[in-house]
C-alpha atoms as a PDB file:
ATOM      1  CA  UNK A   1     -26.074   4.490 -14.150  1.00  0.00           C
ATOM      2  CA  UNK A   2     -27.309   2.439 -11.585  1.00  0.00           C
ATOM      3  CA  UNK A   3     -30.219   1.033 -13.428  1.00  0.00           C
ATOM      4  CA  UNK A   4     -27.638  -0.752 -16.020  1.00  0.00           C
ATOM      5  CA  UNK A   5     -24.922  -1.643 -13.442  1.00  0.00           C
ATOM      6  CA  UNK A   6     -25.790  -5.681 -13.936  1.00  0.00           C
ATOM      7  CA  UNK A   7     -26.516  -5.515 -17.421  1.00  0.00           C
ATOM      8  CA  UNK A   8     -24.232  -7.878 -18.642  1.00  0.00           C
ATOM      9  CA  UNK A   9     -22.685  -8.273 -21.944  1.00  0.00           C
ATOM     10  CA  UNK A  10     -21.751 -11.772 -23.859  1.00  0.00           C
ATOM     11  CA  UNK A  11     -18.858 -13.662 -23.181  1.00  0.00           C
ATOM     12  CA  UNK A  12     -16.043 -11.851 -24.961  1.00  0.00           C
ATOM     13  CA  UNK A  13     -17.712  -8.703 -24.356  1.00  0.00           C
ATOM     14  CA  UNK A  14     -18.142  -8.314 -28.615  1.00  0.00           C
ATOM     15  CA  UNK A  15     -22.165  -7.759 -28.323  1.00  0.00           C
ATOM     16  CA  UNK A  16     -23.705  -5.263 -25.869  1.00  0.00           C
ATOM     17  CA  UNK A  17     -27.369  -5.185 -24.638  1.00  0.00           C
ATOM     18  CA  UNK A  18     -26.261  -1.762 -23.661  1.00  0.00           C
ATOM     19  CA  UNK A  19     -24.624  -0.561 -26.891  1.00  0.00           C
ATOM     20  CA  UNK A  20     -27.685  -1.957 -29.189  1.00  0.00           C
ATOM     21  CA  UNK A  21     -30.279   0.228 -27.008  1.00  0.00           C
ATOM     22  CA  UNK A  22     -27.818   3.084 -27.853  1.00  0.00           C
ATOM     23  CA  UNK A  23     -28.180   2.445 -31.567  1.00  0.00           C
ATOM     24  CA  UNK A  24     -31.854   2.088 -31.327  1.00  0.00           C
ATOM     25  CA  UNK A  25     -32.801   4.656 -29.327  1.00  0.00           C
ATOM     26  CA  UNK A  26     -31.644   7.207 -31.584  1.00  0.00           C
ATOM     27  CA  UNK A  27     -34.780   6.891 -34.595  1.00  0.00           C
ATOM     28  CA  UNK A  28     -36.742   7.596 -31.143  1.00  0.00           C
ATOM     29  CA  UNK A  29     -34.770  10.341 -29.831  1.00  0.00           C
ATOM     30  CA  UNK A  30     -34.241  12.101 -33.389  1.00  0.00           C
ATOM     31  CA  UNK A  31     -38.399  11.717 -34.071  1.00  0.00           C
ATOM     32  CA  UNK A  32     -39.221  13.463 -30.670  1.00  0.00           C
ATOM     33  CA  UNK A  33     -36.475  16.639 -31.534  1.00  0.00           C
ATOM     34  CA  UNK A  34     -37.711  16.697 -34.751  1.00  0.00           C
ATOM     35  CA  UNK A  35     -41.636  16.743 -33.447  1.00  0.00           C
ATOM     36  CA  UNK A  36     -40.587  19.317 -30.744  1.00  0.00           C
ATOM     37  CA  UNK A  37     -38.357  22.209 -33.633  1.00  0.00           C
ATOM     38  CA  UNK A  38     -40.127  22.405 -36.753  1.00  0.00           C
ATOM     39  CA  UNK A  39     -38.299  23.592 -39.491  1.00  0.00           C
ATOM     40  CA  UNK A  40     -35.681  21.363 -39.841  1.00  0.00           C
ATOM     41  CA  UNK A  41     -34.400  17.877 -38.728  1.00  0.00           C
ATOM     42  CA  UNK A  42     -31.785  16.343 -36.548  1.00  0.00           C
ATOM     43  CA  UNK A  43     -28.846  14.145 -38.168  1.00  0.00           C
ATOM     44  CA  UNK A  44     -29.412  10.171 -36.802  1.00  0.00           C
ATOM     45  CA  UNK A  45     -25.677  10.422 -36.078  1.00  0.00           C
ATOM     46  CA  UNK A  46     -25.859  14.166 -34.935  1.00  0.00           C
ATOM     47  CA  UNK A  47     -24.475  15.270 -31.780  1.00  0.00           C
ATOM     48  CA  UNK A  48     -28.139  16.063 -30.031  1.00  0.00           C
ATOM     49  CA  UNK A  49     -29.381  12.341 -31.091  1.00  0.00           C
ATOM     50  CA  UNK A  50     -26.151  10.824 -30.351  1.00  0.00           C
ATOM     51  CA  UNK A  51     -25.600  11.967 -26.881  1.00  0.00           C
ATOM     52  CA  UNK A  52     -29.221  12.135 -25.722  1.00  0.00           C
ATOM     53  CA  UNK A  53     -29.777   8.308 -26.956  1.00  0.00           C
ATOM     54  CA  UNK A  54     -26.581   7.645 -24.919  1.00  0.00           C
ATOM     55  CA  UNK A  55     -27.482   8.785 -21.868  1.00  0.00           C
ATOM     56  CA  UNK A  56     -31.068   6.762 -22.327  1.00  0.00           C
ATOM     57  CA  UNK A  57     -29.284   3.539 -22.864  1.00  0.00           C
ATOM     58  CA  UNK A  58     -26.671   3.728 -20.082  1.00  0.00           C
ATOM     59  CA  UNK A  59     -28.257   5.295 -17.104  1.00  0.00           C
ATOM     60  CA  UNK A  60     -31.697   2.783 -18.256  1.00  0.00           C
ATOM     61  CA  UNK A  61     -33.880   5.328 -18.926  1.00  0.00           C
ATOM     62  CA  UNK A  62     -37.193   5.502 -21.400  1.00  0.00           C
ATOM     63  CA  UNK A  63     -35.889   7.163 -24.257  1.00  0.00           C
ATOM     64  CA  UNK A  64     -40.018   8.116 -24.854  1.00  0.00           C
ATOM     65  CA  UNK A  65     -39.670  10.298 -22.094  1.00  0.00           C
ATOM     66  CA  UNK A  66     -35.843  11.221 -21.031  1.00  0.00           C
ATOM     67  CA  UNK A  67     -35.644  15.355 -21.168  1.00  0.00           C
ATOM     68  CA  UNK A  68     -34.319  16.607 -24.253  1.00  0.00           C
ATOM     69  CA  UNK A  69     -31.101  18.876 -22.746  1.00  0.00           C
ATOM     70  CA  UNK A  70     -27.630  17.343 -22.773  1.00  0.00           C
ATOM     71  CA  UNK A  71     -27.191  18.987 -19.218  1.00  0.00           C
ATOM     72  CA  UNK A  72     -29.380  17.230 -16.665  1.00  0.00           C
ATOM     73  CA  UNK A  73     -30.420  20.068 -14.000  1.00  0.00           C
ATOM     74  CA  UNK A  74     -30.447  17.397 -10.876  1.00  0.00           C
ATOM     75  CA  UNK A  75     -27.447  15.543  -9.598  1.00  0.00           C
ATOM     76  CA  UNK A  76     -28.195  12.264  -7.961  1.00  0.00           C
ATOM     77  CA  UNK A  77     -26.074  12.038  -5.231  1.00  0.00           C
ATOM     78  CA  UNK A  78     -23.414   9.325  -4.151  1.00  0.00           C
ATOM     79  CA  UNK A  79     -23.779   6.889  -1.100  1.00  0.00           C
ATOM     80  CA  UNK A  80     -21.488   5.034   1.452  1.00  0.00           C
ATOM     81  CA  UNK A  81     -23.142   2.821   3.693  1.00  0.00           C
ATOM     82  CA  UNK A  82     -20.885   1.202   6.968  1.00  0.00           C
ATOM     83  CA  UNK A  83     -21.765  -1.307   9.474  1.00  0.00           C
ATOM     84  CA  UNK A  84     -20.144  -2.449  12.647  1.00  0.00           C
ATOM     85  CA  UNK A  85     -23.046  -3.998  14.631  1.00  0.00           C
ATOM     86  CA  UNK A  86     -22.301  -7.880  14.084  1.00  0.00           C
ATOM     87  CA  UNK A  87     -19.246  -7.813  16.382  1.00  0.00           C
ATOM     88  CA  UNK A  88     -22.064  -7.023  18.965  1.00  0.00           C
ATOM     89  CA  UNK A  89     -24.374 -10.529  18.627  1.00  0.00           C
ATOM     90  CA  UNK A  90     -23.631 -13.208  20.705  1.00  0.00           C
ATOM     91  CA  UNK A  91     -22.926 -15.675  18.125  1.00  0.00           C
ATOM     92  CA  UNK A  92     -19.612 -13.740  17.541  1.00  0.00           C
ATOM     93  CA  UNK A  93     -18.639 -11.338  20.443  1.00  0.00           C
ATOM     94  CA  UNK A  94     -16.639 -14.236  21.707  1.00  0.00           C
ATOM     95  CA  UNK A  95     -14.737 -14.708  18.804  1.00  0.00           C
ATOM     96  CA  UNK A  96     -14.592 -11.195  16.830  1.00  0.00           C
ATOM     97  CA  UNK A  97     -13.544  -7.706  18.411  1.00  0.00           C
ATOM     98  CA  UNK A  98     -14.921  -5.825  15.275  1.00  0.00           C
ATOM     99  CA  UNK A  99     -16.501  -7.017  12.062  1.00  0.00           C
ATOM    100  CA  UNK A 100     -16.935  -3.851   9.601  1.00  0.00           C
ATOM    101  CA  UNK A 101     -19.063  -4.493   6.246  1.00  0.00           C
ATOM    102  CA  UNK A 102     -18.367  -1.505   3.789  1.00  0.00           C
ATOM    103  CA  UNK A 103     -20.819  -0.134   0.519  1.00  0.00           C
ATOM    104  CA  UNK A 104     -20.081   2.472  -1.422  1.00  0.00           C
ATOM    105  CA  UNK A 105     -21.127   3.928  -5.037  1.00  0.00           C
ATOM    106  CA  UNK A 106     -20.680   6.541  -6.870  1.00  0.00           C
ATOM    107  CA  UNK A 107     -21.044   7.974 -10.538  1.00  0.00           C
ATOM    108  CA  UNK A 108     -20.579  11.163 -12.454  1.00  0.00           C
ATOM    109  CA  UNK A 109     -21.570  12.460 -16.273  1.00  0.00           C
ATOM    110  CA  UNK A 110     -18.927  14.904 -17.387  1.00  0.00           C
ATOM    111  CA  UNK A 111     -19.436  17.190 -20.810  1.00  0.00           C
ATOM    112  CA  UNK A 112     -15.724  17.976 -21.343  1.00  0.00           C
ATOM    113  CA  UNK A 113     -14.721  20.851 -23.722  1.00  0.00           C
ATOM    114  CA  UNK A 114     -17.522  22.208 -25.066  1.00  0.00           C
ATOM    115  CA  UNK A 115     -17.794  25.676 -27.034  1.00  0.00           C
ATOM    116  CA  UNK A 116     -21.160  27.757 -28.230  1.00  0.00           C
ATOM    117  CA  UNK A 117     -21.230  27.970 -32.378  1.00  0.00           C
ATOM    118  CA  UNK A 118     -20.333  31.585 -33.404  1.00  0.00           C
ATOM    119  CA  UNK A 119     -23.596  31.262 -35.687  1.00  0.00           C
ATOM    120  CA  UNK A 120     -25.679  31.994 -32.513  1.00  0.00           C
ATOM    121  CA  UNK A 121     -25.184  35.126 -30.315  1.00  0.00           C
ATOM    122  CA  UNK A 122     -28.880  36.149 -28.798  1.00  0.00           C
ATOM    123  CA  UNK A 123     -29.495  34.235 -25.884  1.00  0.00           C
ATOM    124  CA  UNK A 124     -25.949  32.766 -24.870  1.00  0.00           C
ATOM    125  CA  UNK A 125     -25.228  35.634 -22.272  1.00  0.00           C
ATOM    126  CA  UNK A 126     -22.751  34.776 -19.282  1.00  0.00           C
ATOM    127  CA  UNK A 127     -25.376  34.982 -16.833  1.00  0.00           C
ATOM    128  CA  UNK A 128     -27.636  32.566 -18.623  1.00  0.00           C
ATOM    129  CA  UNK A 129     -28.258  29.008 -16.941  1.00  0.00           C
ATOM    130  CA  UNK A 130     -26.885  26.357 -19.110  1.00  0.00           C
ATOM    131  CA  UNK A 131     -30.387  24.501 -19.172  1.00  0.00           C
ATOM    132  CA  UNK A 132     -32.069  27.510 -20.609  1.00  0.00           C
ATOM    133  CA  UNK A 133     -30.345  28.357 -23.252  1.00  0.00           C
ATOM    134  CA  UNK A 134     -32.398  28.749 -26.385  1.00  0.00           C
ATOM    135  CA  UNK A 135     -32.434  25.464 -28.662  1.00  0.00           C
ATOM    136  CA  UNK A 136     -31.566  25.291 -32.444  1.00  0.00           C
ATOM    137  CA  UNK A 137     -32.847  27.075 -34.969  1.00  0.00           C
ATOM    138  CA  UNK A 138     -29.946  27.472 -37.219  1.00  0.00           C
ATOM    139  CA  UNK A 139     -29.765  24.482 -40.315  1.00  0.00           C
ATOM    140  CA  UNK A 140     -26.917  23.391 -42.556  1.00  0.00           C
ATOM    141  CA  UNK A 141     -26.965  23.107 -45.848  1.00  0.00           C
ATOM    142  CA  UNK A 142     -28.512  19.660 -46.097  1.00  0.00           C
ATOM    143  CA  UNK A 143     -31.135  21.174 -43.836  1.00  0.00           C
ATOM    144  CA  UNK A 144     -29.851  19.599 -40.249  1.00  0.00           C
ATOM    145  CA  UNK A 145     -30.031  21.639 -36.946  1.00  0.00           C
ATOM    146  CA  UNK A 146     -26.731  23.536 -36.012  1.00  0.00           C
ATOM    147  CA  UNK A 147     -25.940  22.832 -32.284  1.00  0.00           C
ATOM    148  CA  UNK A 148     -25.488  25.570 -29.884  1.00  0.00           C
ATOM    149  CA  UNK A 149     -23.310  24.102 -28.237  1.00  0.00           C
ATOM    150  CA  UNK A 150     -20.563  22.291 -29.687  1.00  0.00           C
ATOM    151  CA  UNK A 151     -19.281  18.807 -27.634  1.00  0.00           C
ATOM    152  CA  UNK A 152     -16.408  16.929 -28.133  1.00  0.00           C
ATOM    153  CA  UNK A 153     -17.515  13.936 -25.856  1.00  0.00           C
ATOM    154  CA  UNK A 154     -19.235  13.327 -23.016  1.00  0.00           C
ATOM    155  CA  UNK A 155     -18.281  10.479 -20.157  1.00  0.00           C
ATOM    156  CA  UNK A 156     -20.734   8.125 -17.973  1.00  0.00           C
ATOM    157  CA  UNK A 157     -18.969   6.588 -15.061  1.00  0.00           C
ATOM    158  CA  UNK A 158     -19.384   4.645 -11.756  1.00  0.00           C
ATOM    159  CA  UNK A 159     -17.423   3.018  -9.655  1.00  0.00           C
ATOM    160  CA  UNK A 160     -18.379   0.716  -6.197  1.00  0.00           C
ATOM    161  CA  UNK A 161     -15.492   1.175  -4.002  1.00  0.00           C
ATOM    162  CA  UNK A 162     -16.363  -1.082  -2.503  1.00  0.00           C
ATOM    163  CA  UNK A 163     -19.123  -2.975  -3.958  1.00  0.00           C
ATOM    164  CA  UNK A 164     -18.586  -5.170  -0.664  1.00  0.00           C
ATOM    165  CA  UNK A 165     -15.769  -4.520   1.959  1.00  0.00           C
ATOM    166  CA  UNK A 166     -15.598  -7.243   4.679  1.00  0.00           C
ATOM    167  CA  UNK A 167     -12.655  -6.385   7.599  1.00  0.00           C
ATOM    168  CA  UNK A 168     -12.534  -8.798  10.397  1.00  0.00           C
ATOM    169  CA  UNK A 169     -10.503  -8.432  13.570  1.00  0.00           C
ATOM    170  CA  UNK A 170     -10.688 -11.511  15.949  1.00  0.00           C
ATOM    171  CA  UNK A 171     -10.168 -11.215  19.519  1.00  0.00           C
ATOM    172  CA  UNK A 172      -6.225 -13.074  19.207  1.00  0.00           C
ATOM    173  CA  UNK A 173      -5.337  -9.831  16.998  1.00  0.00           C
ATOM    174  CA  UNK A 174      -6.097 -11.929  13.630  1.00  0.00           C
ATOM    175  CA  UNK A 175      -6.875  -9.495  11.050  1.00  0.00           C
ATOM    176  CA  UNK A 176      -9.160 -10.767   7.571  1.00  0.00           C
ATOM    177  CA  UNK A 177      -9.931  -8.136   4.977  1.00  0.00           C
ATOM    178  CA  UNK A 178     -11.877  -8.847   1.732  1.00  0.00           C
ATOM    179  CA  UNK A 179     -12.992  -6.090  -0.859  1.00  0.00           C
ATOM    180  CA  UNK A 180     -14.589  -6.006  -4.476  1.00  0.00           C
ATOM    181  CA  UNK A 181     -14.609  -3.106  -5.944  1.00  0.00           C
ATOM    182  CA  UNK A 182     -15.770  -2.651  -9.812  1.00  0.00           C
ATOM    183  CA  UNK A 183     -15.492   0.295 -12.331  1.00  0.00           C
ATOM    184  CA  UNK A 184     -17.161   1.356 -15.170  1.00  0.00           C
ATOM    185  CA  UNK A 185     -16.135   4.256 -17.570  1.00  0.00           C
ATOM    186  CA  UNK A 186     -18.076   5.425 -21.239  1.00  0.00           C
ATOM    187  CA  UNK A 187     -16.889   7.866 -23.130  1.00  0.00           C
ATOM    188  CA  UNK A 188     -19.093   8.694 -26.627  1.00  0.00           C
ATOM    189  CA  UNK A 189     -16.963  10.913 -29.053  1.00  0.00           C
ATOM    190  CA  UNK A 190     -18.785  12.770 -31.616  1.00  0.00           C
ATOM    191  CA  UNK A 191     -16.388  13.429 -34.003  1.00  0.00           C
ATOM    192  CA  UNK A 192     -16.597   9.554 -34.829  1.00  0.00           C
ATOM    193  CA  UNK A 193     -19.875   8.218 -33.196  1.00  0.00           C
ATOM    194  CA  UNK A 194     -17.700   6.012 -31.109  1.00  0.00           C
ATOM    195  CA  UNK A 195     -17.380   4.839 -27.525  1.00  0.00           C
ATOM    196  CA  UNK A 196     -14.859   3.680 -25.531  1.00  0.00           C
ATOM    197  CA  UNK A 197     -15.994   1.472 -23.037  1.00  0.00           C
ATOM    198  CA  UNK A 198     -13.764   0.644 -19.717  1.00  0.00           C
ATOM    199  CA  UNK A 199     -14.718  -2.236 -17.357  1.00  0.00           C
ATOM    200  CA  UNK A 200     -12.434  -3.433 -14.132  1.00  0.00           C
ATOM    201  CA  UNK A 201     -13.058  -5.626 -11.871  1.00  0.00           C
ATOM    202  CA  UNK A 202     -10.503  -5.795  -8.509  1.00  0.00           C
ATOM    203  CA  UNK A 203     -10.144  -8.100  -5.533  1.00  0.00           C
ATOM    204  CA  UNK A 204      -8.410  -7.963  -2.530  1.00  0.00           C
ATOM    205  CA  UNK A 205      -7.506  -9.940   0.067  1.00  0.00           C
ATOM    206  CA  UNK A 206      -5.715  -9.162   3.045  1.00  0.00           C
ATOM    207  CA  UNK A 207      -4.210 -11.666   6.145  1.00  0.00           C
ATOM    208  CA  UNK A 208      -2.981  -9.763   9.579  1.00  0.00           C
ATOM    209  CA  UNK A 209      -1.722 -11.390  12.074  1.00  0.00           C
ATOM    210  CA  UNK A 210       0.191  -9.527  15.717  1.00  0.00           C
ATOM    211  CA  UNK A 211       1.439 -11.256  18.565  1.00  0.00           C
ATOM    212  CA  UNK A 212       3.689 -10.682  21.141  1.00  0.00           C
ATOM    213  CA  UNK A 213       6.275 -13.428  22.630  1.00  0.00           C
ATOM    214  CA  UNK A 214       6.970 -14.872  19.455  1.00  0.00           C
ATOM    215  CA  UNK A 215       9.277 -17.606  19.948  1.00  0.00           C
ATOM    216  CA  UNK A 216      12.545 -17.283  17.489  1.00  0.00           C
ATOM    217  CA  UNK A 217      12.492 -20.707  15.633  1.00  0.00           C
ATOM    218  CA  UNK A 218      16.228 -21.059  16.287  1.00  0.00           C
ATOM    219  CA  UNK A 219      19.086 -21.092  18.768  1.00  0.00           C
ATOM    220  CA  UNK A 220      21.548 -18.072  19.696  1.00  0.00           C
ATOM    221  CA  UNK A 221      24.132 -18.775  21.540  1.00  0.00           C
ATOM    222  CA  UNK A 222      22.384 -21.968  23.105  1.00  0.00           C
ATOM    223  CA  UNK A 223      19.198 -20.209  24.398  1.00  0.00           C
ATOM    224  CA  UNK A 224      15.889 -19.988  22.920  1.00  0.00           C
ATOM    225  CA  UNK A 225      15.090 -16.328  22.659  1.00  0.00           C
ATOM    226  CA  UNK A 226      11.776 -14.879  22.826  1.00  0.00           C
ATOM    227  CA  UNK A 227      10.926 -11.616  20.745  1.00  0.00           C
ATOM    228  CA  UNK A 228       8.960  -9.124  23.537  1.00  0.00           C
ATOM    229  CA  UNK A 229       7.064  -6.430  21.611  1.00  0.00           C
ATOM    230  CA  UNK A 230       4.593  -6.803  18.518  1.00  0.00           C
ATOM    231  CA  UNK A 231       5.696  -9.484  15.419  1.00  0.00           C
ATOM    232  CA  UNK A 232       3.090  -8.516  12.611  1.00  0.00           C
ATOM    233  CA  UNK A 233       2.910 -11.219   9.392  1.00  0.00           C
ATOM    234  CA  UNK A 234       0.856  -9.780   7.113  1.00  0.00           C
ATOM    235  CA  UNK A 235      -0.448 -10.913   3.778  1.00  0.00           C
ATOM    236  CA  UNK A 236      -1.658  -8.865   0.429  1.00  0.00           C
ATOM    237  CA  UNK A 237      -3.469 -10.172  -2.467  1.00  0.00           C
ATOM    238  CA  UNK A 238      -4.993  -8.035  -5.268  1.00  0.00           C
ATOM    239  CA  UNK A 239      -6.023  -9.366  -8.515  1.00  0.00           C
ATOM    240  CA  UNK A 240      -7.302  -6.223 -11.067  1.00  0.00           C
ATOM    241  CA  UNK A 241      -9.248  -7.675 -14.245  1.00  0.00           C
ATOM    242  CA  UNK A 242      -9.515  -4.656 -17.038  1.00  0.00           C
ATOM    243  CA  UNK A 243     -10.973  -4.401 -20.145  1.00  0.00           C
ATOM    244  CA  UNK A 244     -10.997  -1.764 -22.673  1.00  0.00           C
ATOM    245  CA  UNK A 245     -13.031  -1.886 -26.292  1.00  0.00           C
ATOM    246  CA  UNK A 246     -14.054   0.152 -29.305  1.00  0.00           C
ATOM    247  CA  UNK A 247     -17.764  -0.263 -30.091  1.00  0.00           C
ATOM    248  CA  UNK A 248     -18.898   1.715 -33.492  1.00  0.00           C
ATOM    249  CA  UNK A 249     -22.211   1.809 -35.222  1.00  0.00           C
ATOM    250  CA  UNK A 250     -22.721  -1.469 -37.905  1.00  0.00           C
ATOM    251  CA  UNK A 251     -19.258  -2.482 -36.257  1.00  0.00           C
ATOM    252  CA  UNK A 252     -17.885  -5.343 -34.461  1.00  0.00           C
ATOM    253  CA  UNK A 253     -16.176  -3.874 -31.449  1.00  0.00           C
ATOM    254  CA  UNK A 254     -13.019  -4.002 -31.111  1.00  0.00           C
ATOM    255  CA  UNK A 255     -10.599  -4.596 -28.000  1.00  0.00           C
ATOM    256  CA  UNK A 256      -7.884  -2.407 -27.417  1.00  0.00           C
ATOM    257  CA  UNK A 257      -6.447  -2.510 -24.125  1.00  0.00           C
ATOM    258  CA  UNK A 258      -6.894  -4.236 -21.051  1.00  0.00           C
ATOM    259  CA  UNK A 259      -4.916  -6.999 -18.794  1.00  0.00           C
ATOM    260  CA  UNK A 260      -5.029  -9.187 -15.479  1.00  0.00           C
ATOM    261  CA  UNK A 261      -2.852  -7.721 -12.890  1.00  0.00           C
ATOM    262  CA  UNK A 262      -2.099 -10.321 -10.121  1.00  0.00           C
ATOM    263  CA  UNK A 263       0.002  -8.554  -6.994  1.00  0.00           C
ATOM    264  CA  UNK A 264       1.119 -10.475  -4.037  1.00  0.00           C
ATOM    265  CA  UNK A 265       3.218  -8.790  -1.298  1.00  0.00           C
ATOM    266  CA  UNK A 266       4.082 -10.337   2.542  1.00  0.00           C
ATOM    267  CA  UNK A 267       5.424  -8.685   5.041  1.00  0.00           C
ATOM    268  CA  UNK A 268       7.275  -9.119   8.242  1.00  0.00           C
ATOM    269  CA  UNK A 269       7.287  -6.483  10.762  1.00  0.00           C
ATOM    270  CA  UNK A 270       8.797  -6.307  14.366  1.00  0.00           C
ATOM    271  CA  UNK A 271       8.496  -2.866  16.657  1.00  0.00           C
ATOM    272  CA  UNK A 272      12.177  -3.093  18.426  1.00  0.00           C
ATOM    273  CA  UNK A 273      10.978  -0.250  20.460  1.00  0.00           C
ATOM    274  CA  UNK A 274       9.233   2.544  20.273  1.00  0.00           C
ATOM    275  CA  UNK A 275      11.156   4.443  17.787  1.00  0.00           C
ATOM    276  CA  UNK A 276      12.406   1.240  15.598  1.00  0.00           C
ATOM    277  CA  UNK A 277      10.636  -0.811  13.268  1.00  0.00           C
ATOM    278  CA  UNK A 278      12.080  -3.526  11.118  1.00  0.00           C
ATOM    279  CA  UNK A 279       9.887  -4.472   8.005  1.00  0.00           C
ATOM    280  CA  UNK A 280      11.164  -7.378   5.613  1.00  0.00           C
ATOM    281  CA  UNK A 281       9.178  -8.077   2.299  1.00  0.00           C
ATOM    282  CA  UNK A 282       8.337  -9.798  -0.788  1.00  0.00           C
ATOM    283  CA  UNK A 283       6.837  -8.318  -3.682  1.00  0.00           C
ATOM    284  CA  UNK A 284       5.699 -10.275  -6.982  1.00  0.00           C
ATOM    285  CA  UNK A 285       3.349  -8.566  -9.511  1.00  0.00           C
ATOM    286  CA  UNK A 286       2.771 -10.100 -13.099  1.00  0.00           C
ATOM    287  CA  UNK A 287       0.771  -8.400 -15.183  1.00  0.00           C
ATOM    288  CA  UNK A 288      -1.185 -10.322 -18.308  1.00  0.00           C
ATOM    289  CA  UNK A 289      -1.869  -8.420 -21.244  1.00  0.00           C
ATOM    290  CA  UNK A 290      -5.428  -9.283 -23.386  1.00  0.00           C
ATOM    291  CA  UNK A 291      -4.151  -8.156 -26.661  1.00  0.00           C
ATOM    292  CA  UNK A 292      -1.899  -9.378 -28.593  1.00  0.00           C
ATOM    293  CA  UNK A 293       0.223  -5.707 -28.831  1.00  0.00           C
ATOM    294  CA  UNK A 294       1.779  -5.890 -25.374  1.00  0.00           C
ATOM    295  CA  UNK A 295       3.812  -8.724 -23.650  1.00  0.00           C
ATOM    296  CA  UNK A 296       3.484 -10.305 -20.168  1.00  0.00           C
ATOM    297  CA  UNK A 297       5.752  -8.582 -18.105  1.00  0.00           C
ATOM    298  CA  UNK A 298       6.524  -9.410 -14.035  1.00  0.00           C
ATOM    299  CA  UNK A 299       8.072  -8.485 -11.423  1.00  0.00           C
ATOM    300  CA  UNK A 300       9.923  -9.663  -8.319  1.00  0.00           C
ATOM    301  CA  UNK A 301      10.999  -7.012  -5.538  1.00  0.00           C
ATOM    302  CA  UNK A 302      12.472  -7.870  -2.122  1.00  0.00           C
ATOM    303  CA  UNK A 303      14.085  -6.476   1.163  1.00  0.00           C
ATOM    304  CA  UNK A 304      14.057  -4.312   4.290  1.00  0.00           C
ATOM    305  CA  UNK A 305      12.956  -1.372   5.869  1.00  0.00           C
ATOM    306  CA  UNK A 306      14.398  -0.028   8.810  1.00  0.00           C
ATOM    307  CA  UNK A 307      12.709   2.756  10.400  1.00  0.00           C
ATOM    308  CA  UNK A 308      13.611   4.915  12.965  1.00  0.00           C
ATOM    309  CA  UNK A 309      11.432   7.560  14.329  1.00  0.00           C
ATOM    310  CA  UNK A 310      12.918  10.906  15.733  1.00  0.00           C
ATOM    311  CA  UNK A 311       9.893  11.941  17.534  1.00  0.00           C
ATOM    312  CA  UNK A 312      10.074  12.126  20.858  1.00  0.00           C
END
């Protein structure tokens, strides 16, 4: 899917590049099947044209030449990519004891619950690859191919966890993390020529900060008292936009689920010793709906956590 990652849709999502290659493809897609098995024809909206022309569309490939098996016989394998080397240039070893920039991607294409057609028994032996399995030669009544196999739905996803990661750690113990991650997930049922389309997009922000011989900002007792061991104030921001629509053939698609998810959390945590740890915290989440079904909800959650480790 990689080839349609920044294929971007209009404003409110409504009209889809993506989704109109889709509908095309699939005169082109039911001429070459029908070229390739004489005797018959495949239905426009048939499960063969259907999920052949989706795969076309949303992985970007010519739908002139794509292979004509719902089972692709290569995987194309995932990637991570790290880097630590900055923290090594001059122009920030002074200032930085680790910069880390993170890339990652993956993406799968799942065929869920899928059953042969009793009308065909030659050829669909147990010890039979799934990519050589005879095709169709069985028609319908109106004269349409009979699948082989029968599909319920097939799903296209990806997801860059990150797309970019950025952690910082200076050399006074400040810690700065930034991360984008995005998500994509298409799901084309057959029963209804219809796909569900999932899009999220997710930022987070994260603020660290340690230091020993933290001054308390008050008196006790008269004396100014001065906290020995670690004081970490730490600060967590993630924002999560999702979207969810309905997009049907000589339709106008349709939203149907999907909000903005803003989370904020600080922290305040002291190590009394080596077995004690006080943590105090603030937690506010408010979650905005985008339809009109569901209500804004938030919520506000605050305390302490006192920890005491038994270990010796």
């Amino acid at each position: 899917m990689l080839r349609t990652t920044f294929v971007r849709d209009n404003a409110g999502g409504s009209d889809s590049r993506l989704f109109e290659r889709f509908v095309s493809y699939r005169e082109i897609i039911q001429s070459r099947l029908n070229t390739e098995n004489p005797g018959g024809e495949f239905a426009l909206n048939g499960q063969t044209v259907l999920g052949l022309s989706f795969l076309a569309a949303y992985s970007g490939r010519d739908p002139n030449t794509i292979a004509l098996n719902p089972f692709p016989n290569i995987p194309i394998p995932n990637f991570r990519v790290d880097y630590d080397g900055l923290s090594k240039l001059p122009l920030f070893s002074d200032i930085f004891s680790s910069i880390n920039i993170t890339h990652a991607y993956n993406s799968f294409y799942e065929v869920s619950n899928f059953s042969n057609s009793l009308l065909y028994q030659d050829g669909l032996e147990l010890f039979n690859r799934i990519q050589n399995i005879p095709g169709a030669t069985l028609t319908n009544e109106f004269g349409e191919f009979i699948p082989v196999f029968v599909l319920n739905q097939v799903i296209l996803a990806e997801r860059f966890a990150p797309l970019i990661g950025i952690n910082l750690l200076t050399k006074d113990r400040l810690n700065i993390g930034l991360e984008y991650n995005t998500e994509r997930n298409l799901g084309l049922n057959f029963s209804n020529a219809q796909i569900t389309e999932q899009r999220s997009r997710d930022f987070g922000f994260d603020l660290g900060y340690t230091k020993a011989g933290v001054k308390i900002p008050f008196k006790i007792q008269g004396r100014q008292e001065v906290l020995n061991n670690d004081l970490t104030v730490r600060l967590t921001t993630r924002i999560v936009d999702t979207n969810q629509l309905q997009r049907r053939i000589g339709e106008a698609s349709t939203v149907t689920n999907g909000n903005i998810n803003i989370q904020l959390r600080p922290t305040v945590s002291y190590v009394v010793n080596q077995n004690l740890n006080l943590t105090l915290y603030f937690d506010r989440t408010i979650n905005e709906p985008r339809v009109t079904t569901a209500f804004r909800r938030s919520a506000t959650a605050f305390g302490g956590q006192l920890r005491f480790n038994l270990a010796q």
